[in-house]
N, C-alpha and C. Protein backbone atom coordinates (compact mmCIF):
# COMPACT_ATOMS: atom_id res chain seq x y z
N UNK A 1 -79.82 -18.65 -9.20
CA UNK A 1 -78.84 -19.11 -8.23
C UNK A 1 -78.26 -17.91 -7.50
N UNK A 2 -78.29 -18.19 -6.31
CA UNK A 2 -77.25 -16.44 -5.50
C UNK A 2 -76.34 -16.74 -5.34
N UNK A 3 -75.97 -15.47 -5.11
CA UNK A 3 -74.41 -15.85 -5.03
C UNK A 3 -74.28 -16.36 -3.09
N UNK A 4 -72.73 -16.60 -3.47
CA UNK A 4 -72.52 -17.04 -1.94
C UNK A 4 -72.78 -16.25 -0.31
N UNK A 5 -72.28 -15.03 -1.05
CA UNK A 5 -72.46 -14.05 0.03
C UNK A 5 -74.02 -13.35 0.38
N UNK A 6 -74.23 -13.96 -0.05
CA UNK A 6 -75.69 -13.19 -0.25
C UNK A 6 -76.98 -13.86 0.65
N UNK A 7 -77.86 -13.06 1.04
CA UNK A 7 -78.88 -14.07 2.51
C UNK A 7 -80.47 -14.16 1.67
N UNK A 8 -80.60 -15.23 1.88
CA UNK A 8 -81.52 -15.53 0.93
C UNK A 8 -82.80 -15.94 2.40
N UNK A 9 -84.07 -15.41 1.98
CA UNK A 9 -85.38 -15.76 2.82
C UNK A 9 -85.89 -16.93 2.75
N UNK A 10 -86.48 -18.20 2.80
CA UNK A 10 -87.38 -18.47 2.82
C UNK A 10 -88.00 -19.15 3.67
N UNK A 11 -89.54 -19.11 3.73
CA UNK A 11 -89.93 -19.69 4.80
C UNK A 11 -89.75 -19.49 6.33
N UNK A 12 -88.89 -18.18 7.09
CA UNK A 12 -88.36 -18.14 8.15
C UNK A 12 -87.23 -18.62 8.46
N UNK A 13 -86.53 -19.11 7.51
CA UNK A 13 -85.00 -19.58 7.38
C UNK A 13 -84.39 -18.52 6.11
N UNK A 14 -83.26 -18.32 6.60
CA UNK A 14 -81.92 -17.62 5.95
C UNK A 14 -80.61 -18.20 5.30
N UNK A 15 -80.35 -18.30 4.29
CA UNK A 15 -79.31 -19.14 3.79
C UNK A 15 -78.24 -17.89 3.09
N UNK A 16 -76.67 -18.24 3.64
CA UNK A 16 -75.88 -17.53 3.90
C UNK A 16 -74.87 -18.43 3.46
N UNK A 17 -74.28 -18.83 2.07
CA UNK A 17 -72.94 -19.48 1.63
C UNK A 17 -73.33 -20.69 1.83
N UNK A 18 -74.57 -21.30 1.57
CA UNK A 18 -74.53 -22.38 1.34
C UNK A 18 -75.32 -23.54 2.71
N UNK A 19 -75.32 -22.20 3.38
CA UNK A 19 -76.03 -22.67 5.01
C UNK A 19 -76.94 -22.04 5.34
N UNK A 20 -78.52 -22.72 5.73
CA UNK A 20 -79.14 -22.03 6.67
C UNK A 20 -79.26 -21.79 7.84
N UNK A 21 -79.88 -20.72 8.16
CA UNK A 21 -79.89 -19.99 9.43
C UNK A 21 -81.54 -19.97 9.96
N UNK A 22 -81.56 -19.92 11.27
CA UNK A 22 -83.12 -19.91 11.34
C UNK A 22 -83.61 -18.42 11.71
N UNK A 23 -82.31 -17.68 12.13
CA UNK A 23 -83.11 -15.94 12.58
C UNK A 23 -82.07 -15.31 11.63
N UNK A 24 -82.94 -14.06 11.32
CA UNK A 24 -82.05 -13.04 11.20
C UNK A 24 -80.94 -12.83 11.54
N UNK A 25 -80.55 -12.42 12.81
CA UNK A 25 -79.57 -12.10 13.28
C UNK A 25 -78.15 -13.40 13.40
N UNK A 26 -78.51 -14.50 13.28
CA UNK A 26 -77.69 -15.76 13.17
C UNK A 26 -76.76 -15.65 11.55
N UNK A 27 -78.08 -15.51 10.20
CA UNK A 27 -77.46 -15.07 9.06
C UNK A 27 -77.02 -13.94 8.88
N UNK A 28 -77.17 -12.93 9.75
CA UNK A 28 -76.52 -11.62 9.63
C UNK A 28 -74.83 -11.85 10.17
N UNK A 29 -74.59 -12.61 11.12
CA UNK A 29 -73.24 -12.92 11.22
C UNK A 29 -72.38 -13.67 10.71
N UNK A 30 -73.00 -14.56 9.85
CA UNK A 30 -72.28 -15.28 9.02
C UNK A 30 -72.38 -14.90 7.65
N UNK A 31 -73.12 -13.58 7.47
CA UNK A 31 -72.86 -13.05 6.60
C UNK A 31 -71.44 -12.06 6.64
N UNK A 32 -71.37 -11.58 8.05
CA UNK A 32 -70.28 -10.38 8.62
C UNK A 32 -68.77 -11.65 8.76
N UNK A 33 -69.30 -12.66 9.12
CA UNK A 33 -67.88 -13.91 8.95
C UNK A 33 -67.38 -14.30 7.51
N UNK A 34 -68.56 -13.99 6.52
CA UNK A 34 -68.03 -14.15 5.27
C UNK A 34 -66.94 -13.09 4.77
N UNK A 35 -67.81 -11.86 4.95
CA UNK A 35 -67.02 -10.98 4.43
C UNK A 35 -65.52 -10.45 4.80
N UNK A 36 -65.96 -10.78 6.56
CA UNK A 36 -64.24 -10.93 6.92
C UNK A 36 -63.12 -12.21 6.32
N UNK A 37 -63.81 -13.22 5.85
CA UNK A 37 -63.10 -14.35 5.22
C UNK A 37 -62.95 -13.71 3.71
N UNK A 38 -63.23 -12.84 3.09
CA UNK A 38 -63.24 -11.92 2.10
C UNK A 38 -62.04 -11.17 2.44
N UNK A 39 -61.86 -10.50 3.20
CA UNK A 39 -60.78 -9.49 3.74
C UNK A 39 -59.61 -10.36 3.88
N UNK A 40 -59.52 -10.96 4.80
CA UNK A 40 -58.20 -11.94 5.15
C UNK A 40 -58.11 -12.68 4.36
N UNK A 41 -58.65 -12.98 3.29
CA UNK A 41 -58.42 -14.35 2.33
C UNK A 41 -57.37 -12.94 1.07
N UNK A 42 -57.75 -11.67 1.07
CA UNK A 42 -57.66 -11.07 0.04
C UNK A 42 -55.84 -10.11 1.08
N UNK A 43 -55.89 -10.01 1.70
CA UNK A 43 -54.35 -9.48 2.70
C UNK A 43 -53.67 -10.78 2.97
N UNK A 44 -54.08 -11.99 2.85
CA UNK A 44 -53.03 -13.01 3.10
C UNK A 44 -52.33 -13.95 1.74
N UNK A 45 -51.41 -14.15 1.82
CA UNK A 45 -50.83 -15.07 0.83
C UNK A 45 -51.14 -16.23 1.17
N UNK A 46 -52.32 -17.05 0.70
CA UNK A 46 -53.25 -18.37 0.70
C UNK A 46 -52.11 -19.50 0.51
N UNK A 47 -51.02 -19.01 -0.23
CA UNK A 47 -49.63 -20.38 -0.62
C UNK A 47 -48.89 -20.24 0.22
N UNK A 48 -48.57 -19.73 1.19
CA UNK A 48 -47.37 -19.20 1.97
C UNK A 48 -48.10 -20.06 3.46
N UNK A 49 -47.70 -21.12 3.64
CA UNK A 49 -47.98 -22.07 5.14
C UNK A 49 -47.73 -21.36 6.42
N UNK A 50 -46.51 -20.62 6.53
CA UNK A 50 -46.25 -20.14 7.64
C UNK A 50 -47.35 -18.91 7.70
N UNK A 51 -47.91 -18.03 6.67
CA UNK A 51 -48.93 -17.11 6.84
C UNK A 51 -50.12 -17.44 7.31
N UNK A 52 -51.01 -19.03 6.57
CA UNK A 52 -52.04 -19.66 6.89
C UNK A 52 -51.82 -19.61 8.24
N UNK A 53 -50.79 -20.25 8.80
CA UNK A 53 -50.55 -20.90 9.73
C UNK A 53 -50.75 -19.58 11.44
N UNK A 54 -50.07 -18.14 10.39
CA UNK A 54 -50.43 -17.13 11.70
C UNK A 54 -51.88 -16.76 11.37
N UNK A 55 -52.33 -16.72 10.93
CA UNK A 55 -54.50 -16.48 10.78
C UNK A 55 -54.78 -17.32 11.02
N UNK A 56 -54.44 -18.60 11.29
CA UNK A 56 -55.26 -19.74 11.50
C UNK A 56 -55.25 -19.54 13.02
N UNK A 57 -54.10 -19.48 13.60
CA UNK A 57 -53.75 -19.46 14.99
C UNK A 57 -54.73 -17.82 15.76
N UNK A 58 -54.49 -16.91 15.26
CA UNK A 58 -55.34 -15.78 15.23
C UNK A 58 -56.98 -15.82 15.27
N UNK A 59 -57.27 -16.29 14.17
CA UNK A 59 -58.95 -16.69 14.28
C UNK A 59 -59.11 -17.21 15.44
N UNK A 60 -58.46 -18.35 15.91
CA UNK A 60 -58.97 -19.57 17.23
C UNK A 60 -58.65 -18.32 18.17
N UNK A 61 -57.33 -17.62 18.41
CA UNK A 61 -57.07 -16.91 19.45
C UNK A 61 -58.24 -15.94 20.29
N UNK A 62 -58.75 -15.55 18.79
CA UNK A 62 -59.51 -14.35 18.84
C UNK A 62 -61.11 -14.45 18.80
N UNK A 63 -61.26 -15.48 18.96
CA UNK A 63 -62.73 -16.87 18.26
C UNK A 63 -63.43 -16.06 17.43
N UNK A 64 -62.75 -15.47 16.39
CA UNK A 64 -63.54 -14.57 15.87
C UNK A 64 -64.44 -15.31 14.76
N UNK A 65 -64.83 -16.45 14.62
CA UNK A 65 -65.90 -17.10 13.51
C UNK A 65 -66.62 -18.29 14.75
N UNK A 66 -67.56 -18.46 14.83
CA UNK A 66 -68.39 -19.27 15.47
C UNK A 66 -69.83 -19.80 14.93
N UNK A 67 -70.25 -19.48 13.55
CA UNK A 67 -70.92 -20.30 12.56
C UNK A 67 -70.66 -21.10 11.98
N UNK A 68 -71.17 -21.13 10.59
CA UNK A 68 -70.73 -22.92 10.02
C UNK A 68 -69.61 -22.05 9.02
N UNK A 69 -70.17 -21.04 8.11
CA UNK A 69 -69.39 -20.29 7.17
C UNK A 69 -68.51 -19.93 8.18
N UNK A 70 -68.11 -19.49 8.93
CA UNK A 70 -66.27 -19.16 9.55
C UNK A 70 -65.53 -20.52 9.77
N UNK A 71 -66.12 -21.54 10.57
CA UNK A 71 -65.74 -22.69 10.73
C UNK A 71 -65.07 -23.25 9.62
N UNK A 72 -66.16 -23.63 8.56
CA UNK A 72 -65.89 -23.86 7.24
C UNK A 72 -64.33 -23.83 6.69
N UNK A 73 -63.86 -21.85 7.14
CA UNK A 73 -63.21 -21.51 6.58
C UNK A 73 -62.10 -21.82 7.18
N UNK A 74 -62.53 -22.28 8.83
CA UNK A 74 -61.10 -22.28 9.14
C UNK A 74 -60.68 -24.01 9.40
N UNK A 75 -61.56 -24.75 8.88
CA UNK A 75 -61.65 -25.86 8.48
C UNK A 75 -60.61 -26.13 6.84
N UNK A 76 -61.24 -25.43 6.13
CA UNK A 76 -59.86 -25.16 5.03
C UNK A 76 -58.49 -24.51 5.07
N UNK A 77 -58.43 -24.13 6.13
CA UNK A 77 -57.19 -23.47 6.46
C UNK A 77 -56.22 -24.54 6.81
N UNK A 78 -56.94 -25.36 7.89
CA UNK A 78 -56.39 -26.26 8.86
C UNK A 78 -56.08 -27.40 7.80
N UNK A 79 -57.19 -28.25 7.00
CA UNK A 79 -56.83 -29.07 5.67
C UNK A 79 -55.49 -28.45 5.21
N UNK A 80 -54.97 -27.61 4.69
CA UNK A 80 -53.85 -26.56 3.94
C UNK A 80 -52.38 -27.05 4.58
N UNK A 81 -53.08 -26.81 6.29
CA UNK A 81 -52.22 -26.91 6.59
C UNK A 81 -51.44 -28.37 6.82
N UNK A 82 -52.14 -28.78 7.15
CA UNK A 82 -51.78 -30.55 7.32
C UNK A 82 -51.47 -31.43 5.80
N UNK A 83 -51.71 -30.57 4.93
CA UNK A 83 -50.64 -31.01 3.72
C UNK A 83 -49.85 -30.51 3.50
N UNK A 84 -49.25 -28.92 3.40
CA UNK A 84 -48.06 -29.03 3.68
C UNK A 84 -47.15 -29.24 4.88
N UNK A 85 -46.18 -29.71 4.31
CA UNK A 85 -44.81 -30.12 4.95
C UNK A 85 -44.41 -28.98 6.61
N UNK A 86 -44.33 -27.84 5.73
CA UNK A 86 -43.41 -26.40 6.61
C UNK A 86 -44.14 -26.68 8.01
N UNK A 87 -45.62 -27.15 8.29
CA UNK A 87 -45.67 -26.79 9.88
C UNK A 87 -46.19 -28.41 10.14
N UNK A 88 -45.35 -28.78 11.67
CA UNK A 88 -46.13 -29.72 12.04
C UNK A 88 -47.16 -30.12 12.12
N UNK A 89 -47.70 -31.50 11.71
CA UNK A 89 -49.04 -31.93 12.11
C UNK A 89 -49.46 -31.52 13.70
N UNK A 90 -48.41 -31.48 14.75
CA UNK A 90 -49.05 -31.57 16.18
C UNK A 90 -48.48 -29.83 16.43
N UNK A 91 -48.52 -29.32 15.48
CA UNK A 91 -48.34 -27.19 15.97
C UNK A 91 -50.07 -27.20 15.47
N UNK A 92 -50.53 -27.93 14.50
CA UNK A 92 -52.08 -27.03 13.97
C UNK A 92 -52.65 -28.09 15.53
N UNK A 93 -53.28 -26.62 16.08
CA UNK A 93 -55.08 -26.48 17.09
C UNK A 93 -56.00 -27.21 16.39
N UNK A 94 -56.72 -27.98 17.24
CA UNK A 94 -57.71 -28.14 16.76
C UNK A 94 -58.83 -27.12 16.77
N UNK A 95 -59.96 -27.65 15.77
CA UNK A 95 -61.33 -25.77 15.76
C UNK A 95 -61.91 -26.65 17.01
N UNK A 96 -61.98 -25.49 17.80
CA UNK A 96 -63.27 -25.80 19.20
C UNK A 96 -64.25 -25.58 18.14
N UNK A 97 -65.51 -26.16 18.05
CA UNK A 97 -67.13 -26.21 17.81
C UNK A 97 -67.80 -26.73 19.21
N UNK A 98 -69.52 -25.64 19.32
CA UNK A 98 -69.97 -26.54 20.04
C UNK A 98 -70.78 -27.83 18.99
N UNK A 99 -71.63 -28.00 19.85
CA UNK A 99 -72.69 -29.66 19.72
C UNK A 99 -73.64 -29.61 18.45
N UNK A 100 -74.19 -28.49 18.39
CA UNK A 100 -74.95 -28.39 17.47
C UNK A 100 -74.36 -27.89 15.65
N UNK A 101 -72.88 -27.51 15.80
CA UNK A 101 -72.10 -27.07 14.16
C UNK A 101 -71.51 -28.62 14.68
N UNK A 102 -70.95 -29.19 15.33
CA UNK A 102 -70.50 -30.61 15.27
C UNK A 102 -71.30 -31.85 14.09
N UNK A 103 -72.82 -31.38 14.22
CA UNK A 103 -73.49 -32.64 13.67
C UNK A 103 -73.37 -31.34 12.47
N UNK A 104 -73.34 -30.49 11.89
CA UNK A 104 -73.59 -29.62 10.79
C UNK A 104 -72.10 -30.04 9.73
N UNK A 105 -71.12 -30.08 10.57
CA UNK A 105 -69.75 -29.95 10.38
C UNK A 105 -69.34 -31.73 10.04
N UNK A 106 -70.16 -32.14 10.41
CA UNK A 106 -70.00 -33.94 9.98
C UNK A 106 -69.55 -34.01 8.63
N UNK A 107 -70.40 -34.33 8.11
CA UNK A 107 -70.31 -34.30 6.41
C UNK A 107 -69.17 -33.56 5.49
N UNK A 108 -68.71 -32.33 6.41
CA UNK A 108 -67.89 -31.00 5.27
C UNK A 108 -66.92 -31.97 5.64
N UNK A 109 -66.65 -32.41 6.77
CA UNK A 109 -65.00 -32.94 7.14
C UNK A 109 -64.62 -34.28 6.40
N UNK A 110 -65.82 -35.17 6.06
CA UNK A 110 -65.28 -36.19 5.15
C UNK A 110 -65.16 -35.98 3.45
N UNK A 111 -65.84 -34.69 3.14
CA UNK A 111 -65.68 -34.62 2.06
C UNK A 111 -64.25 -33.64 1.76
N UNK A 112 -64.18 -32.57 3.47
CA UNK A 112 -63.12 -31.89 2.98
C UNK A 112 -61.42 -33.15 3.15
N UNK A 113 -61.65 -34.54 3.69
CA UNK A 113 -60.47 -35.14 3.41
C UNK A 113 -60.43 -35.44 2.56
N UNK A 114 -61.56 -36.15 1.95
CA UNK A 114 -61.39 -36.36 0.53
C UNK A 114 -60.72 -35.58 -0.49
N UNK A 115 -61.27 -34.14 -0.32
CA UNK A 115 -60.67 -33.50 -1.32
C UNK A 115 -58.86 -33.17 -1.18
N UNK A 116 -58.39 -32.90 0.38
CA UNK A 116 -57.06 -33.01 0.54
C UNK A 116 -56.29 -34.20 -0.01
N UNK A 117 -57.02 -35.23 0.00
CA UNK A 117 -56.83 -36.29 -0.65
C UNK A 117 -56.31 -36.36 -2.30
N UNK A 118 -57.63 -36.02 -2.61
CA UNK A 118 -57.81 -35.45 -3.97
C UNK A 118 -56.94 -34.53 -4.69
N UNK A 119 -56.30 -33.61 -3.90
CA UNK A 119 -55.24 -33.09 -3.93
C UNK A 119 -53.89 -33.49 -4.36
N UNK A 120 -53.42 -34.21 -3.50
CA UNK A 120 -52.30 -35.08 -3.57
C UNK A 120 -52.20 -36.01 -4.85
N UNK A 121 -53.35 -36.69 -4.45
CA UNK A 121 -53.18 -37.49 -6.05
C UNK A 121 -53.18 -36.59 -7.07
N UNK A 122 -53.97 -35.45 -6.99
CA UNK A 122 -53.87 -34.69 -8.80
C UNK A 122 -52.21 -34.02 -8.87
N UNK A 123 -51.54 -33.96 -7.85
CA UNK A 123 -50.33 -33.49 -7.69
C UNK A 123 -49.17 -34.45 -8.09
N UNK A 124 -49.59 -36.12 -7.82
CA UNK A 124 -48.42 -36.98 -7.95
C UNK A 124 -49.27 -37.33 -9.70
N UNK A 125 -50.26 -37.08 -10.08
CA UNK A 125 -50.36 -37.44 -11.57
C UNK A 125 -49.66 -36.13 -12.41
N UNK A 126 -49.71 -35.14 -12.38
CA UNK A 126 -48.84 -34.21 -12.48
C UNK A 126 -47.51 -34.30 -12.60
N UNK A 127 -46.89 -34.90 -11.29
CA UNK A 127 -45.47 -35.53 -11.68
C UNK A 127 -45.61 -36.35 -12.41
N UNK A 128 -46.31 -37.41 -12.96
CA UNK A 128 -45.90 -38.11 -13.64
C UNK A 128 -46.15 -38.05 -14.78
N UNK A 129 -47.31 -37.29 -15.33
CA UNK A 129 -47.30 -36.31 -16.56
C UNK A 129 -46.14 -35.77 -17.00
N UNK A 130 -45.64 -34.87 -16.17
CA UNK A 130 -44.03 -34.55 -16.38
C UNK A 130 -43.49 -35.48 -17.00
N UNK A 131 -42.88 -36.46 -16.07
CA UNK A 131 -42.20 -37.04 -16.41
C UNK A 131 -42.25 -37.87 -17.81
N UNK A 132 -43.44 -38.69 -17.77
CA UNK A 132 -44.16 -39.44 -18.98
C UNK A 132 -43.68 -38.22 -20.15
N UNK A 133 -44.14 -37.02 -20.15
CA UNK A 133 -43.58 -35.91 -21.46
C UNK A 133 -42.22 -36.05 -21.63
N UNK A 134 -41.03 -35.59 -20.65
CA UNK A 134 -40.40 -35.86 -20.96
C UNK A 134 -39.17 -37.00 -21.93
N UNK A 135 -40.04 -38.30 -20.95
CA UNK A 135 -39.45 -39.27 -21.60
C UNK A 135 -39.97 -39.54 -22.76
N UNK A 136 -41.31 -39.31 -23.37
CA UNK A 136 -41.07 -39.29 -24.38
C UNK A 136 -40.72 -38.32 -25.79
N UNK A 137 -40.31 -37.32 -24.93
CA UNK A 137 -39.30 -36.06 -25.85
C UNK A 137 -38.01 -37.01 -25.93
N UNK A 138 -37.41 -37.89 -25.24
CA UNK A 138 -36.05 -38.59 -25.55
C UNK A 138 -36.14 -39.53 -26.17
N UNK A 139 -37.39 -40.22 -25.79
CA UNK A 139 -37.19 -41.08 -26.75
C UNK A 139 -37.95 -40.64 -28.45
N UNK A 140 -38.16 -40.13 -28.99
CA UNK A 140 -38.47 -39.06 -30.06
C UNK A 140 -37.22 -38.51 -30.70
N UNK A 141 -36.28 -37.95 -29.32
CA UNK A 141 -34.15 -37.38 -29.77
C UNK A 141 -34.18 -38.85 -30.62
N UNK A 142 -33.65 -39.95 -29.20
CA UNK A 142 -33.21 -40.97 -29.87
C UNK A 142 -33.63 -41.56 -30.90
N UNK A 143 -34.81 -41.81 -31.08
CA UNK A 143 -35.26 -42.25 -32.77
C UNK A 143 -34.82 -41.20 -34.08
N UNK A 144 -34.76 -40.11 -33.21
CA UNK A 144 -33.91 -39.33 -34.44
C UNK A 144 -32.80 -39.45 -34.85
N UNK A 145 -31.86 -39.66 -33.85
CA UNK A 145 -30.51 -39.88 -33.88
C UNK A 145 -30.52 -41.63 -34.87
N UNK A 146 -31.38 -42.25 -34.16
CA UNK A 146 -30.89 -43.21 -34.94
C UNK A 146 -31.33 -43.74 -36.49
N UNK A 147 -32.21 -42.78 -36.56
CA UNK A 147 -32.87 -42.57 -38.37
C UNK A 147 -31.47 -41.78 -38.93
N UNK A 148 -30.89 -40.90 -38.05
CA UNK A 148 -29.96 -39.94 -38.89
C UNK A 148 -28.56 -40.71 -38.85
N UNK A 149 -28.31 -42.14 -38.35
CA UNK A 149 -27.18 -43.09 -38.55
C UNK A 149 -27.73 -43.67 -39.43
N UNK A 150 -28.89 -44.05 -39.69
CA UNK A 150 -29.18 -45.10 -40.60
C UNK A 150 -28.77 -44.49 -42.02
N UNK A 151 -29.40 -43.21 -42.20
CA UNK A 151 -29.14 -42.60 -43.44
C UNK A 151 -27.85 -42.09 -43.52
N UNK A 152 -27.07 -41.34 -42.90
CA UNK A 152 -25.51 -41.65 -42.93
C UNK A 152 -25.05 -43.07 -43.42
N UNK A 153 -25.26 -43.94 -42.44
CA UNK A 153 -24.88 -45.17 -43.78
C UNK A 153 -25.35 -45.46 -44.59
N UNK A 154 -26.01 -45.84 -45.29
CA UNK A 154 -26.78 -45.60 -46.39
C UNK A 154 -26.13 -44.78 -47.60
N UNK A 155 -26.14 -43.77 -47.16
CA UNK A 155 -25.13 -42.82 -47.99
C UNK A 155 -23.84 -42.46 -47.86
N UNK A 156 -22.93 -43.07 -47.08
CA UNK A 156 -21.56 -42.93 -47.03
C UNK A 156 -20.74 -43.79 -47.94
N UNK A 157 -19.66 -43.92 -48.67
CA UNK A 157 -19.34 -44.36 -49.44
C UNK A 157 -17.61 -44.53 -48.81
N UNK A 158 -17.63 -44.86 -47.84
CA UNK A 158 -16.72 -45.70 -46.76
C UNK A 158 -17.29 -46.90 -46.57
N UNK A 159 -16.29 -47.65 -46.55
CA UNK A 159 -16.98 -48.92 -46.20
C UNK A 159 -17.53 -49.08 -44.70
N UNK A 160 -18.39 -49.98 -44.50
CA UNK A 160 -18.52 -50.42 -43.42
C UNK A 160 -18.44 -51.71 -43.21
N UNK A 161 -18.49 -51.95 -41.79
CA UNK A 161 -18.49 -53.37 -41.27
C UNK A 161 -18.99 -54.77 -42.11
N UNK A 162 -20.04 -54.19 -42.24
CA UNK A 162 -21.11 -55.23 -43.30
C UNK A 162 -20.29 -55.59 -44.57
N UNK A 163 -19.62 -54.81 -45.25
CA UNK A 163 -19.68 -54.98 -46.86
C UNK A 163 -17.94 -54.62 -46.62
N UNK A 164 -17.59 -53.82 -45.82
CA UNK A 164 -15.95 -54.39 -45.40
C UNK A 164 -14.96 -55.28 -46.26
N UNK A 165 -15.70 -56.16 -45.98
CA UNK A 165 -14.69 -57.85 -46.82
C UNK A 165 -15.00 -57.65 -48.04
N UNK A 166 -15.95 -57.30 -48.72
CA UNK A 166 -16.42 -57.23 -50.40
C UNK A 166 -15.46 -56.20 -50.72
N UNK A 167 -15.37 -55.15 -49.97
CA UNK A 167 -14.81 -53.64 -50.51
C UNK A 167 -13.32 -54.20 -50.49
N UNK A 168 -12.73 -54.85 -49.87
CA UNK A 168 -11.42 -55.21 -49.40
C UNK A 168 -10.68 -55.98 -50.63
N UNK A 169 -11.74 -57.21 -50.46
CA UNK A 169 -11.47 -57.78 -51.96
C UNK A 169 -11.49 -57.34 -53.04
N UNK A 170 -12.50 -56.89 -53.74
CA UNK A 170 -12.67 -55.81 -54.80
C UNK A 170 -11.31 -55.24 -55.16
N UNK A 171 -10.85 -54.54 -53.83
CA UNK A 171 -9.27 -53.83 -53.94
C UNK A 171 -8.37 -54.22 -54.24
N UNK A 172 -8.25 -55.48 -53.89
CA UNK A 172 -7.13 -56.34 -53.59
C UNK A 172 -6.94 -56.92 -55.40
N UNK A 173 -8.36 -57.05 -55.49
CA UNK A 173 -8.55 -58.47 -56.83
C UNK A 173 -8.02 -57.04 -58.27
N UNK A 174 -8.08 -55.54 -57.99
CA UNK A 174 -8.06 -54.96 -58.66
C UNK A 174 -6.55 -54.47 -58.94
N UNK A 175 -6.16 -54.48 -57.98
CA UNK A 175 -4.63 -54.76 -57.75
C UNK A 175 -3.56 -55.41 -58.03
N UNK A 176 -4.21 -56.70 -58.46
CA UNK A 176 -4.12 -58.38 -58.71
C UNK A 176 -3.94 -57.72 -59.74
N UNK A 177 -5.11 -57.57 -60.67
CA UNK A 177 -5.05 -57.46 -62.43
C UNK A 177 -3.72 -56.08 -62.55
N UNK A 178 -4.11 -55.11 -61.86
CA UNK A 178 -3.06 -54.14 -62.29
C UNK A 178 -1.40 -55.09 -61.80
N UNK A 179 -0.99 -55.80 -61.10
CA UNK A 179 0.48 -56.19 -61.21
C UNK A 179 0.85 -57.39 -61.96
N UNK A 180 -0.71 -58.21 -62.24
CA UNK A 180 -0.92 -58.77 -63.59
C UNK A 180 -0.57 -58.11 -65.02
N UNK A 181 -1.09 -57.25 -65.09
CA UNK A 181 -0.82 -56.56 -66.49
C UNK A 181 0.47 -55.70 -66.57
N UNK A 182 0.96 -55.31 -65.64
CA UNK A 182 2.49 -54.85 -65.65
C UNK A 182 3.04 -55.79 -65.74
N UNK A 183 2.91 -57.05 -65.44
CA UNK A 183 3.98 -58.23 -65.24
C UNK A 183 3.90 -58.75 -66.59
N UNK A 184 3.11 -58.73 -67.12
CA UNK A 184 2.86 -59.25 -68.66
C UNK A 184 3.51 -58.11 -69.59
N UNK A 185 2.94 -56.80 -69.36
CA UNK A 185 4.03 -55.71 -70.56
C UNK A 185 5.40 -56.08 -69.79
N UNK A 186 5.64 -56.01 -68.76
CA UNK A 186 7.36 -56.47 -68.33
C UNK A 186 7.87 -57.64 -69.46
N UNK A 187 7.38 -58.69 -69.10
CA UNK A 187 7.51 -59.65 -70.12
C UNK A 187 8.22 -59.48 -71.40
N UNK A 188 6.52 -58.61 -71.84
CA UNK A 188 6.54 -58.31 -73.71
C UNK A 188 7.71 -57.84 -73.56
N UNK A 189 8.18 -56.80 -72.66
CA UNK A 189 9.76 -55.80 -73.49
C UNK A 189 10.76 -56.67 -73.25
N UNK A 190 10.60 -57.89 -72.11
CA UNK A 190 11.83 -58.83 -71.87
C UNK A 190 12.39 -59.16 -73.52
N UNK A 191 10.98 -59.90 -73.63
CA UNK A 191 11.01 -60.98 -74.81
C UNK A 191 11.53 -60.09 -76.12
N UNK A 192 10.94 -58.82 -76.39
CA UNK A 192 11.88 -58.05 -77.27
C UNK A 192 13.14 -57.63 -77.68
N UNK A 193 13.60 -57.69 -75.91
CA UNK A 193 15.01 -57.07 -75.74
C UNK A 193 15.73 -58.61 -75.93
N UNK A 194 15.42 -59.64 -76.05
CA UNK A 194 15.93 -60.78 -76.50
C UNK A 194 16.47 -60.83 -77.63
């Protein structure tokens, strides 16, 4: 397998990143468009929209890519840009192509929406990964919290709500016998002192 940058022979055709070329000199420039997409891909901050956004405008200014590999690239630039937010949809140029990268360029553009596409969704499952973790880190707290009430009662030796009225009575009925049995020795010493 070669690598991308690299111009491969056969047959009187040249393949250069994935594209053939039919002369020499056709893959020799989209070999020289790669490597400048090498350079500027490697001096620019690729996350930073407003940066895309001045090379993108620059390339068209300057038409400095006019194969399929520069196109390509500034075909992914332009995708970049139209998902994020920071620059208007109607500030990104469209890429001039002529007639013949038009029918070449067919195919990259439905697969490259797709993948902008593709994008987005792996970004909103992401949020909701998040989120889904989180919630269930709380709900994990709360089952703790409420295993660690259960066993607090369980082992507290306060009454509670439940058993309340038993504990109450108990007290009461124990109380009973103790002013029972004073009332009876009261008695006995009455009846003595008689």
């Amino acid at each position: 397998m070669a690598d991308k940058g690299t111009v491969q022979k056969n047959e009187k055709t040249y393949t250069v990143a994935g594209y053939t070329f039919n002369s020499k000199e056709e893959a020799q420039e989209a070999k020289d468009e790669l490597n400048a997409i090498k350079y500027v891909s490697a001096k620019t901050d690729g996350k930073d929209p407003k940066q895309v956004y001045l090379l993108y405008n620059t390339i068209l200014d300057k038409e400095l890519f006019k194969t399929a590999v520069g196109l390509d690239y500034l075909k992914e630039l332009q995708q970049f840009l139209y998902i994020h937010d920071e620059i208007p949809n109607d500030k990104i140029r469209p890429i001039p192509i002529n007639s013949e990268l038009r029918e070449a360029l067919g195919e990259k553009r439905e697969f490259t929406k797709v993948r902008g596409e593709m994008r987005k969704l792996r970004r909103e499952v992401d949020k909701y990964k998040d989120r889904s973790v989180k919630l269930i880190i709380v709900n994990v707290v709360l089952l703790l919290v409420i295993l660690a009430m259960v066993v607090i009662l369980k082992t507290s030796s306060t009454p509670t709500i439940i058993d309340y009225e038993n504990k109450l009575q108990d007290k009461y009925a124990s109380w009973q016998e103790q002013l029972e049995s004073q009332e009876a020795s009261l008695r006995d010493r009455e009846n003595e002192l008689r």
